[in-house]
PDB file of N, CA and C in Angstrom:
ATOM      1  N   UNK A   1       2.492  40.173  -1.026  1.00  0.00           N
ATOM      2  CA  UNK A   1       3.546  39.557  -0.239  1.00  0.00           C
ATOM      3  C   UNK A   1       3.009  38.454   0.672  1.00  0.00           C
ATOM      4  N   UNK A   2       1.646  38.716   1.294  1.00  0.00           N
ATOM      5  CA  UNK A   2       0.883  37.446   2.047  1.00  0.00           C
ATOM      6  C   UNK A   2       0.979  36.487   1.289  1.00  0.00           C
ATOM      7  N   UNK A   3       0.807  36.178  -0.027  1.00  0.00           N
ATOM      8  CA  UNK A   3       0.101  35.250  -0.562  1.00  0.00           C
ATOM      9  C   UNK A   3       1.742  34.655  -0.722  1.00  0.00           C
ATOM     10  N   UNK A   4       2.541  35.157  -1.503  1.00  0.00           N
ATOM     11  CA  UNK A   4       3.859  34.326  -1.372  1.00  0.00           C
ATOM     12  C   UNK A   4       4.756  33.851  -0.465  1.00  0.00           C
ATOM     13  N   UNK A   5       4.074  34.770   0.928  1.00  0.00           N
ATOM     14  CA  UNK A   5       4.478  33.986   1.967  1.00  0.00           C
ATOM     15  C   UNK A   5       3.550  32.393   2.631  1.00  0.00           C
ATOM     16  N   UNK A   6       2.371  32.779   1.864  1.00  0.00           N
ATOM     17  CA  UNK A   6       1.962  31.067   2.463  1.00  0.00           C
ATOM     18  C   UNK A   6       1.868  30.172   1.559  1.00  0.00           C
ATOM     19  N   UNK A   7       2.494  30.544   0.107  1.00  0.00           N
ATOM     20  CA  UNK A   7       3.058  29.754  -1.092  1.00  0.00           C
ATOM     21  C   UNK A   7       4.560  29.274  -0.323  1.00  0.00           C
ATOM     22  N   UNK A   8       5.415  29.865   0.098  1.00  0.00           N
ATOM     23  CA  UNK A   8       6.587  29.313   0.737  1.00  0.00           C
ATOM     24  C   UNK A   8       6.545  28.251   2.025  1.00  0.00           C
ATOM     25  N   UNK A   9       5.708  28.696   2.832  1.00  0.00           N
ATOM     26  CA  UNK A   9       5.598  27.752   4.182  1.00  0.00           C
ATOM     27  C   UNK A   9       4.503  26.782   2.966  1.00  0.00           C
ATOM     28  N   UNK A  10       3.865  26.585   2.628  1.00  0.00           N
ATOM     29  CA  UNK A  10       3.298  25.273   2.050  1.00  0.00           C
ATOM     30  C   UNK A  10       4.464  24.673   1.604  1.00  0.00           C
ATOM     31  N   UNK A  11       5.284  25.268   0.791  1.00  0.00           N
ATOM     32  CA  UNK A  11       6.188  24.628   0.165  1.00  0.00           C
ATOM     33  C   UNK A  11       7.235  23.819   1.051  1.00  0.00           C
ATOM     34  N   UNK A  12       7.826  24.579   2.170  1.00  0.00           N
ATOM     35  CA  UNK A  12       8.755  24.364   3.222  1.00  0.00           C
ATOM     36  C   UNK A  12       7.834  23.071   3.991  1.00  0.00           C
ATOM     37  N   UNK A  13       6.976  23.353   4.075  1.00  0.00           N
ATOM     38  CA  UNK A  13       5.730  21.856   5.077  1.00  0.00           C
ATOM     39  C   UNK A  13       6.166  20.938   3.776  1.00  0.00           C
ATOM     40  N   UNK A  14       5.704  20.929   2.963  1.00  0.00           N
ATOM     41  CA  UNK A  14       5.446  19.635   1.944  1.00  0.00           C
ATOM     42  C   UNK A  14       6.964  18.989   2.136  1.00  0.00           C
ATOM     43  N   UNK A  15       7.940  19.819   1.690  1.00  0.00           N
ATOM     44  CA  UNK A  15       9.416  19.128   1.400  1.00  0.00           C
ATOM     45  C   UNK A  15       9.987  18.646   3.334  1.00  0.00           C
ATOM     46  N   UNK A  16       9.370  19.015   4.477  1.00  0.00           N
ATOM     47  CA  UNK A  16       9.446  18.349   5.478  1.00  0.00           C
ATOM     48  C   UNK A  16       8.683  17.574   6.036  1.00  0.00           C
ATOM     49  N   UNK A  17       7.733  17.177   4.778  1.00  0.00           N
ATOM     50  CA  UNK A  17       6.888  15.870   4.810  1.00  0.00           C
ATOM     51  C   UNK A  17       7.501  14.777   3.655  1.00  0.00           C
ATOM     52  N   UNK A  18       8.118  15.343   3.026  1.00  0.00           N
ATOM     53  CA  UNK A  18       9.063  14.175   2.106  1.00  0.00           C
ATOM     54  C   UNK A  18      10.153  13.855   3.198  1.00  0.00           C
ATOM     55  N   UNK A  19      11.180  14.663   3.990  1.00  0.00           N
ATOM     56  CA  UNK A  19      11.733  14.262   4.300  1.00  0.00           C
ATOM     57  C   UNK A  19      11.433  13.274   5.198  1.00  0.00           C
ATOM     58  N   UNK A  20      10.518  13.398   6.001  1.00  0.00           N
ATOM     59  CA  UNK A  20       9.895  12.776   7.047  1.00  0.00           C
ATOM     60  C   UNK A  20       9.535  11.237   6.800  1.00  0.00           C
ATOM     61  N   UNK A  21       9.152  11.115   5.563  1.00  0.00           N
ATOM     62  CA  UNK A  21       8.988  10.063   4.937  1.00  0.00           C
ATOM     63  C   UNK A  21       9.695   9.325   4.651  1.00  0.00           C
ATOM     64  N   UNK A  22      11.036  10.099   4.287  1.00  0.00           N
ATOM     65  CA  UNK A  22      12.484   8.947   3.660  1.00  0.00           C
ATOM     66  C   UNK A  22      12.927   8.569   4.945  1.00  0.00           C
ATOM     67  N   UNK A  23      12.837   9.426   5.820  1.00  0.00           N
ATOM     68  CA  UNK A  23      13.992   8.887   7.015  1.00  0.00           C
ATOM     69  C   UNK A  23      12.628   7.777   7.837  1.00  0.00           C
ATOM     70  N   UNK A  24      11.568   7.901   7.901  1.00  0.00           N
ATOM     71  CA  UNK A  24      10.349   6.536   8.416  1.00  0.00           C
ATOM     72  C   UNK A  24      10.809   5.871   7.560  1.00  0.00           C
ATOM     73  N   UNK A  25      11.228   5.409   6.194  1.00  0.00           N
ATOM     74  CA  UNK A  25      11.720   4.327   5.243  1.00  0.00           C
ATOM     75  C   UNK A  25      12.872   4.257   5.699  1.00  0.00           C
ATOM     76  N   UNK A  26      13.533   4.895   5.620  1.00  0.00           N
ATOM     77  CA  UNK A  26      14.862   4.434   6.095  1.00  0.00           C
ATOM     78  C   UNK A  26      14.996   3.785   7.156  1.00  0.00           C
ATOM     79  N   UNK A  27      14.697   4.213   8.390  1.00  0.00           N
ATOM     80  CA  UNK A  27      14.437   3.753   9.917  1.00  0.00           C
ATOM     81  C   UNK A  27      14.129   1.789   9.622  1.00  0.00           C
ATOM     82  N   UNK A  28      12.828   2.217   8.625  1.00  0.00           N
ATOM     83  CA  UNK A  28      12.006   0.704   9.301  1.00  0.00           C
ATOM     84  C   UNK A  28      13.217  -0.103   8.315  1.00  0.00           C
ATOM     85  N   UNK A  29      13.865   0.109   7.014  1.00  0.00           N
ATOM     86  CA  UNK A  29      14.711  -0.734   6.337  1.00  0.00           C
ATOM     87  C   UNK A  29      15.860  -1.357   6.915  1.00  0.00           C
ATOM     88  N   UNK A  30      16.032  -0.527   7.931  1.00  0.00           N
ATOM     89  CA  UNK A  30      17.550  -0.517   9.129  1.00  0.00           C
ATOM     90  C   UNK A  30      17.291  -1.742  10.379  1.00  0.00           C
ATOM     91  N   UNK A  31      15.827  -1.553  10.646  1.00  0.00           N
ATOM     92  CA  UNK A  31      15.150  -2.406  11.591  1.00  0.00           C
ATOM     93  C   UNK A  31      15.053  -3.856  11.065  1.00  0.00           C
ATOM     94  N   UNK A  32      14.832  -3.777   9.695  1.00  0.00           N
ATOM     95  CA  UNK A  32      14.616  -5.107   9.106  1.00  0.00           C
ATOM     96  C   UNK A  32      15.523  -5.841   8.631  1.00  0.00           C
ATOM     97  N   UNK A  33      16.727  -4.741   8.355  1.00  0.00           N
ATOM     98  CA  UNK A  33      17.841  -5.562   7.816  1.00  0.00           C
ATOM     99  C   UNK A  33      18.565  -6.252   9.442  1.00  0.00           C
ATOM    100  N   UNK A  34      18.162  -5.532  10.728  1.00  0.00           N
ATOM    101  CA  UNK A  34      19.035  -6.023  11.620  1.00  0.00           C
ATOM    102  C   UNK A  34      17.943  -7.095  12.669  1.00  0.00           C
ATOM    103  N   UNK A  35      17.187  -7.571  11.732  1.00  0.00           N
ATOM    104  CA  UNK A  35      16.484  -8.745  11.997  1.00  0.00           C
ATOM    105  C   UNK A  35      15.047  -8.293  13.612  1.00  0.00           C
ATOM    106  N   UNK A  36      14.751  -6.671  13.396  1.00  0.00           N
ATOM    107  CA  UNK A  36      13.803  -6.468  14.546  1.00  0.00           C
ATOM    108  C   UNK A  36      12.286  -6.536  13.266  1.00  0.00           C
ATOM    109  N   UNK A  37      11.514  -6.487  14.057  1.00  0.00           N
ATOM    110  CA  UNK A  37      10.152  -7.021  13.757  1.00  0.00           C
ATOM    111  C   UNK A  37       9.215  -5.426  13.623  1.00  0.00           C
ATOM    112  N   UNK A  38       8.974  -5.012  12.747  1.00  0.00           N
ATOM    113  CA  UNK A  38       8.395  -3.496  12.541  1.00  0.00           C
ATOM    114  C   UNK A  38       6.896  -3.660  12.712  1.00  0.00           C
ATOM    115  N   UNK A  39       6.399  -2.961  13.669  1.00  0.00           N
ATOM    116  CA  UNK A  39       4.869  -2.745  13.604  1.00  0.00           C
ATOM    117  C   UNK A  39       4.625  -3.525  14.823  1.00  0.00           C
ATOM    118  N   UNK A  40       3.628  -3.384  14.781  1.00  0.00           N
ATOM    119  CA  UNK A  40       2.317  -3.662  16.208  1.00  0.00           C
ATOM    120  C   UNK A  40       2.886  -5.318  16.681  1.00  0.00           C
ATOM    121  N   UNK A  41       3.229  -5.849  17.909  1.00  0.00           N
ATOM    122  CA  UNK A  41       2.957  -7.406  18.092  1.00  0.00           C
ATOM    123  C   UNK A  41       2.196  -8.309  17.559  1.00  0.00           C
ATOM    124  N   UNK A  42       2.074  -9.692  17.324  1.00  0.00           N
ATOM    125  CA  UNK A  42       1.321 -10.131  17.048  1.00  0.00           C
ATOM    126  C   UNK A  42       0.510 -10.266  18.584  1.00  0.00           C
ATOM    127  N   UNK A  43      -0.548 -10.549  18.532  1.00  0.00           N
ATOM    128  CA  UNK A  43      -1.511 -10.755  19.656  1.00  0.00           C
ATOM    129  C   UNK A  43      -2.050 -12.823  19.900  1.00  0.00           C
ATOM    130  N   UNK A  44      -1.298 -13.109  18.394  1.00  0.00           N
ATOM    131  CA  UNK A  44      -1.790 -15.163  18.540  1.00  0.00           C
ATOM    132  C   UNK A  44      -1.107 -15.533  19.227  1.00  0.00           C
ATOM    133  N   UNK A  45      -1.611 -16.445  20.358  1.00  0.00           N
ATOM    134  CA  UNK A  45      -0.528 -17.690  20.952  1.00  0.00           C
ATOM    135  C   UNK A  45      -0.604 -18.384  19.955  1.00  0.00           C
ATOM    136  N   UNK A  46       0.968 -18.382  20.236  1.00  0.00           N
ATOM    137  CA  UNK A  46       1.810 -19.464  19.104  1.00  0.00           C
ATOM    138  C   UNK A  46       1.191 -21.054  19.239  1.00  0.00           C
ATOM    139  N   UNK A  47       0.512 -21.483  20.477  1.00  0.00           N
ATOM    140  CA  UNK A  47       0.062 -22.779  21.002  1.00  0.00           C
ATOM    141  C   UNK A  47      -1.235 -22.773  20.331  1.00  0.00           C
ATOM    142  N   UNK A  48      -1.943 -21.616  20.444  1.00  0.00           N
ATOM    143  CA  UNK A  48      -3.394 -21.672  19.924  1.00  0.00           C
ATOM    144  C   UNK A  48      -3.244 -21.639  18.210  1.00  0.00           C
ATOM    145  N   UNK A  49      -2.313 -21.108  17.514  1.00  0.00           N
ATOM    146  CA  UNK A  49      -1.869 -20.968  16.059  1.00  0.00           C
ATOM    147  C   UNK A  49      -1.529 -22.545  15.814  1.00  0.00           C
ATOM    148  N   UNK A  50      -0.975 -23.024  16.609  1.00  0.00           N
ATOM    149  CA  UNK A  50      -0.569 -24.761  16.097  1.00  0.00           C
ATOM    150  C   UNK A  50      -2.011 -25.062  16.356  1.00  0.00           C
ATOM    151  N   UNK A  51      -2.595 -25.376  17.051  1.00  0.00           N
ATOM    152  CA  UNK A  51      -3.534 -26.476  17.253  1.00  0.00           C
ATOM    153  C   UNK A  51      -4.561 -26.036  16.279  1.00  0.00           C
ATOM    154  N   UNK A  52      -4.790 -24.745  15.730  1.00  0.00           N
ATOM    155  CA  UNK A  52      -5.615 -24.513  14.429  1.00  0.00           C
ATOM    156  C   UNK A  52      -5.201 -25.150  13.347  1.00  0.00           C
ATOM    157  N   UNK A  53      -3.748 -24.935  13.252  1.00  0.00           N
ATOM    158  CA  UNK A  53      -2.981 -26.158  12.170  1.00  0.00           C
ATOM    159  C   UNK A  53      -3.483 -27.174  11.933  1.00  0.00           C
ATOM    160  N   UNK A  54      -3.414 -27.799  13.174  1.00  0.00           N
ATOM    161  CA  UNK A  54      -3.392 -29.118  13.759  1.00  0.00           C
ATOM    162  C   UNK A  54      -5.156 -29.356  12.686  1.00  0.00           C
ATOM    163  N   UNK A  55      -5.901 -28.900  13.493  1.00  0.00           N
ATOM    164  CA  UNK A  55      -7.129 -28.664  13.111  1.00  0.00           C
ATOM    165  C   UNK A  55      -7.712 -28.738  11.642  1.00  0.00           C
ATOM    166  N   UNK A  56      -6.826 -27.607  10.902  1.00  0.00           N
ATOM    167  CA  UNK A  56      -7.177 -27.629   9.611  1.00  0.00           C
ATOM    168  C   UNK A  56      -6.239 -28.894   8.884  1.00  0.00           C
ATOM    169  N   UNK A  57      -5.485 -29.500   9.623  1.00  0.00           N
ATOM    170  CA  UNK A  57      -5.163 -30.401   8.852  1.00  0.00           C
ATOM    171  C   UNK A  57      -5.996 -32.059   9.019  1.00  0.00           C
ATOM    172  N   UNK A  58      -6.206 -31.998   9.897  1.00  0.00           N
ATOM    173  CA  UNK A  58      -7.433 -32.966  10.206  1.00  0.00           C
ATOM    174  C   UNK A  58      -8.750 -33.088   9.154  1.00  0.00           C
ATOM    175  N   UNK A  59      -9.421 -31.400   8.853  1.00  0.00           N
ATOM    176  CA  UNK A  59     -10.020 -31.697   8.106  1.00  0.00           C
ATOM    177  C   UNK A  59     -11.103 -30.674   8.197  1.00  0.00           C
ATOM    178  N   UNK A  60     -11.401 -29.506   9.244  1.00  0.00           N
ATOM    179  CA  UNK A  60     -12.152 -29.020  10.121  1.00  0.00           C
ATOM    180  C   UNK A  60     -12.097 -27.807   9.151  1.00  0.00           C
ATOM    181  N   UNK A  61     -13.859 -27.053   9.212  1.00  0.00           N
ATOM    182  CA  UNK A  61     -14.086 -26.043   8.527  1.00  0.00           C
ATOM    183  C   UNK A  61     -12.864 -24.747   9.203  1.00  0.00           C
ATOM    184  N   UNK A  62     -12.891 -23.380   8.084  1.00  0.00           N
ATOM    185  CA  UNK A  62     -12.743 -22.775   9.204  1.00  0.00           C
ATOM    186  C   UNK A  62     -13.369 -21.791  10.079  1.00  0.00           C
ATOM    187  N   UNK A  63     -14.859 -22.259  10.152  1.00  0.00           N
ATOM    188  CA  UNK A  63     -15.773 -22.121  10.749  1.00  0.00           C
ATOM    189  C   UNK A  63     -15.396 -22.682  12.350  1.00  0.00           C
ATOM    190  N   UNK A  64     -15.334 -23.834  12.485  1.00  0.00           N
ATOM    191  CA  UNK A  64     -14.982 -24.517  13.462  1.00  0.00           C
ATOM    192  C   UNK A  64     -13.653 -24.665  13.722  1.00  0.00           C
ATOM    193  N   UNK A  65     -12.871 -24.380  13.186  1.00  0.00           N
ATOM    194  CA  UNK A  65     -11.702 -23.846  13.866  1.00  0.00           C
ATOM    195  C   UNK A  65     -11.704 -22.752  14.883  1.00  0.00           C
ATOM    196  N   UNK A  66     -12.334 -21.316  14.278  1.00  0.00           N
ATOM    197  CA  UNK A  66     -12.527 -19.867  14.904  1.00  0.00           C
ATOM    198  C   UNK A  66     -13.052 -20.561  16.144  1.00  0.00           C
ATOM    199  N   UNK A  67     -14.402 -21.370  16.128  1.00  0.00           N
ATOM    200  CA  UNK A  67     -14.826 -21.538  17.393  1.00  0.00           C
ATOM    201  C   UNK A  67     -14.079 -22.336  18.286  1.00  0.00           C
ATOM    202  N   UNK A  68     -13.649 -23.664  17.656  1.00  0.00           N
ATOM    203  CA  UNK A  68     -12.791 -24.053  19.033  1.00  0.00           C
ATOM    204  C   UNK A  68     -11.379 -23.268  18.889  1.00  0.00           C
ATOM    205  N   UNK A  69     -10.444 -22.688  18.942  1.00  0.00           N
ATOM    206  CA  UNK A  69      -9.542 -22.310  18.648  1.00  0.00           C
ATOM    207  C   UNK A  69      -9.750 -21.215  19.367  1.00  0.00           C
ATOM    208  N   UNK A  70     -10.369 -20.482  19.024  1.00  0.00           N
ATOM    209  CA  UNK A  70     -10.566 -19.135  19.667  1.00  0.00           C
ATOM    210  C   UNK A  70      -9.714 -17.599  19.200  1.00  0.00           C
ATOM    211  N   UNK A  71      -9.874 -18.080  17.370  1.00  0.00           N
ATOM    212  CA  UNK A  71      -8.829 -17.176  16.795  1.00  0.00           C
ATOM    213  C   UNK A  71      -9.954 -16.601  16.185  1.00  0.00           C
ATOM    214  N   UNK A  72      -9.611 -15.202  15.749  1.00  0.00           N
ATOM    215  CA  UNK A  72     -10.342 -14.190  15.138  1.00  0.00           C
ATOM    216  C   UNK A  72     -10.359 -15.286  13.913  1.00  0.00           C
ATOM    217  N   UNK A  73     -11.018 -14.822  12.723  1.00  0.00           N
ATOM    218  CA  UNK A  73     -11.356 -15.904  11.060  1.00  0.00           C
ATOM    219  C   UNK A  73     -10.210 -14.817  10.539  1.00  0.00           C
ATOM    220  N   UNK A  74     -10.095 -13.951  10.680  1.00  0.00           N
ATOM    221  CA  UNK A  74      -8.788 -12.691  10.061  1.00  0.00           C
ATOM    222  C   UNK A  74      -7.834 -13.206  10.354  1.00  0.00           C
ATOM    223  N   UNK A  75      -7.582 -13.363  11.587  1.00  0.00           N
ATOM    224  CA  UNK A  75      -6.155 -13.855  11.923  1.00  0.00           C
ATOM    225  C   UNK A  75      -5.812 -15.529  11.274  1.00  0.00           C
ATOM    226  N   UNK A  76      -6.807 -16.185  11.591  1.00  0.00           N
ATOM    227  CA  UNK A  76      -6.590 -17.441  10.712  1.00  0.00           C
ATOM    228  C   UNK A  76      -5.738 -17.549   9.485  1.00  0.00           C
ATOM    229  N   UNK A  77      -6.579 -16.453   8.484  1.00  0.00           N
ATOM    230  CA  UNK A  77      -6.273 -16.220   7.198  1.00  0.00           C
ATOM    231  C   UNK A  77      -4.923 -15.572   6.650  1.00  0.00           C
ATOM    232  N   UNK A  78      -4.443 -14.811   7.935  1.00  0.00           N
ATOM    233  CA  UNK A  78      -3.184 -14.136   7.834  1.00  0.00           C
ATOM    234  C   UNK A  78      -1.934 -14.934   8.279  1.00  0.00           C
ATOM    235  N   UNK A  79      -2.242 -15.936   9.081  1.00  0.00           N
ATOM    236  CA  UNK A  79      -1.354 -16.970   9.453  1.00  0.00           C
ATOM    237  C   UNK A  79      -1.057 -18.435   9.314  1.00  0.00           C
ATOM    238  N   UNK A  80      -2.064 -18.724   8.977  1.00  0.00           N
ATOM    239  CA  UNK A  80      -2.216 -20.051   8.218  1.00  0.00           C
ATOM    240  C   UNK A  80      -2.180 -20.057   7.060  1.00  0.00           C
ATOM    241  N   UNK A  81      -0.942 -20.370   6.381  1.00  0.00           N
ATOM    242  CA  UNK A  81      -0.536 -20.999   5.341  1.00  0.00           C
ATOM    243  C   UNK A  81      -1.829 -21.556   4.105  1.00  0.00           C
ATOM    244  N   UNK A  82      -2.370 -21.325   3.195  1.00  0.00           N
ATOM    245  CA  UNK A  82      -3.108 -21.740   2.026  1.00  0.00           C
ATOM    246  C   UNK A  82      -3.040 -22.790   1.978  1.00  0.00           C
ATOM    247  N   UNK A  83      -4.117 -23.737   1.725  1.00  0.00           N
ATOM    248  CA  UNK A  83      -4.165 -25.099   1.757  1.00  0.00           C
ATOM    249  C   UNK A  83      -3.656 -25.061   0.186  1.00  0.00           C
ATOM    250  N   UNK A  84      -3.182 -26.310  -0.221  1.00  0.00           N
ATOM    251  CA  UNK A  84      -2.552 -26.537  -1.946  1.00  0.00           C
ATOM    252  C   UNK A  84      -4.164 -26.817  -2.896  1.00  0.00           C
ATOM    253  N   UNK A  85      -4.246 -25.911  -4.220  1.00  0.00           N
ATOM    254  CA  UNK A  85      -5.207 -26.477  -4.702  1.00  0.00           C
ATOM    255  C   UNK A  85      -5.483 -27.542  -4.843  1.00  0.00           C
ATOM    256  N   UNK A  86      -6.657 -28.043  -4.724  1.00  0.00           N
ATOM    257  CA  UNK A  86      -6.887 -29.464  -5.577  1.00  0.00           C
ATOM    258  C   UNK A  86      -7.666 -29.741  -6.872  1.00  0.00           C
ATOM    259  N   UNK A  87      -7.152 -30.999  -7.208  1.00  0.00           N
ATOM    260  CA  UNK A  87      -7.299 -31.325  -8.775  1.00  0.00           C
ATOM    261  C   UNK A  87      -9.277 -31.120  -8.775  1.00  0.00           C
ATOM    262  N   UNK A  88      -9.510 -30.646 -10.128  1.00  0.00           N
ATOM    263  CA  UNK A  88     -11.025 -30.639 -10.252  1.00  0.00           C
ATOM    264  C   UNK A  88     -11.771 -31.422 -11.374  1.00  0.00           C
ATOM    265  N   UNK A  89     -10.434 -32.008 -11.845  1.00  0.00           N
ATOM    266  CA  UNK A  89     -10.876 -32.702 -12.713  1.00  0.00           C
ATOM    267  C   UNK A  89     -10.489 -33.856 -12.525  1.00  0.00           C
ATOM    268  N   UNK A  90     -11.516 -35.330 -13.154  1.00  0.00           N
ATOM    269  CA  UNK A  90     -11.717 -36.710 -12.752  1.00  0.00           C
ATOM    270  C   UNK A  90     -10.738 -37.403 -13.372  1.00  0.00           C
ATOM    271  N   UNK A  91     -10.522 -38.495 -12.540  1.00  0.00           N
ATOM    272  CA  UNK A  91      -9.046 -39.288 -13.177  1.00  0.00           C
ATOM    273  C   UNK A  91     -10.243 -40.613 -13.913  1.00  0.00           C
ATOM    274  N   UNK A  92      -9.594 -40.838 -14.764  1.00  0.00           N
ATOM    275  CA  UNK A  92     -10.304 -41.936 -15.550  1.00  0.00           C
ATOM    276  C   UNK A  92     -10.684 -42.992 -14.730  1.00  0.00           C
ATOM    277  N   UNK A  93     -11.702 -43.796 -15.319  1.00  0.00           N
ATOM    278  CA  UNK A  93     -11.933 -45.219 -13.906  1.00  0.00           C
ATOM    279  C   UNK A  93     -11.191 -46.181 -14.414  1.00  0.00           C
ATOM    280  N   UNK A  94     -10.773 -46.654 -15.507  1.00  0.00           N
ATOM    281  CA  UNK A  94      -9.859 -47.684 -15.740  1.00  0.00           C
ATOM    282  C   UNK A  94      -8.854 -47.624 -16.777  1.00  0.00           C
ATOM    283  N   UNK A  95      -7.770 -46.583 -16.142  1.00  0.00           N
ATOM    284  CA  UNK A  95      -6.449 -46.251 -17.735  1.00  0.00           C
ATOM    285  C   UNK A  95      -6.284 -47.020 -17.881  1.00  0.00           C
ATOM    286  N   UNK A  96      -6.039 -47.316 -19.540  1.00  0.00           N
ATOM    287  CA  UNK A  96      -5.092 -48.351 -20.062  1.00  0.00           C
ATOM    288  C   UNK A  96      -3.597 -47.346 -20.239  1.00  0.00           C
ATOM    289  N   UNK A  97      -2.665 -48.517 -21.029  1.00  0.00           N
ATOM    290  CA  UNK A  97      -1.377 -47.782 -21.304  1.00  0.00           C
ATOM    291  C   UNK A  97      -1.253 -46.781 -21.710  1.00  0.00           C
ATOM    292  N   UNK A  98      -1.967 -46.967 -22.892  1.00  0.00           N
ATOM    293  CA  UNK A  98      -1.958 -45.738 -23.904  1.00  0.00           C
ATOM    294  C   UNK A  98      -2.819 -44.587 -23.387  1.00  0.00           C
ATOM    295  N   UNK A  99      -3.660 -44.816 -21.755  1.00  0.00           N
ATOM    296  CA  UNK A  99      -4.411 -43.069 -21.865  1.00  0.00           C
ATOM    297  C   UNK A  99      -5.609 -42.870 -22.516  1.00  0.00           C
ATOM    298  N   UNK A 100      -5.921 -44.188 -23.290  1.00  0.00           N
ATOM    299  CA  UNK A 100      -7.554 -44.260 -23.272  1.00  0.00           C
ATOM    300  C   UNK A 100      -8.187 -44.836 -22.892  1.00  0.00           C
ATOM    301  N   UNK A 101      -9.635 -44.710 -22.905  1.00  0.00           N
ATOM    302  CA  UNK A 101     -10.544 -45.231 -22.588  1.00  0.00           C
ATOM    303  C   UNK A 101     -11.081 -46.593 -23.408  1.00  0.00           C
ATOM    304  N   UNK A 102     -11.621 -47.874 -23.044  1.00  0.00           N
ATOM    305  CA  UNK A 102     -11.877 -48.780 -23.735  1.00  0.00           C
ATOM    306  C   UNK A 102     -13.179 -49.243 -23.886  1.00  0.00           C
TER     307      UNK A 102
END
């Protein structure tokens, strides 16, 4: 009779750890649909996040961003937008019409 009684309370814990779970999903889906922000603050000034912008658009590692900026290199990466690939391959030195070479 011990043993099927702590076969039942396992069982009773587990299914009030599912529930526990749907209603934390539910909660944060309710939060998001009514436009609140779920989880921890951000900790970036929004002033110090532009001028890294600013920065990487100039031209600046982001080595030297972290340092003048004064942003973690994590946070950089999580908030700054991906620069667009660039082309790696060479454009011809003198097209003609047709796309060849002469």
């Amino acid at each position: 009779m011990a043993q099927l009684a702590v076969v039942l309370l396992a069982l009773f814990g587990q299914m009030e750890r599912t529930y526990t779970v749907e209603r934390a999903a539910h909660a944060r889906a309710v939060a998001t649909a009514k436009g609140r922000r779920v989880g921890r603050p951000s900790v970036v000034d929004p002033d110090k996040l532009a001028y890294a912008a600013h920065l990487r658009e100039a031209g600046y590692t982001i080595a030297e961003i972290v340092a003048k900026a004064g942003i973690a290199r994590t946070s950089l990466y999580r908030h700054l937008p991906p620069r667009p690939a660039e082309s790696v391959t060479a454009e011809p030195a003198n097209p003609t019409s047709d796309g060849l070479q002469t």
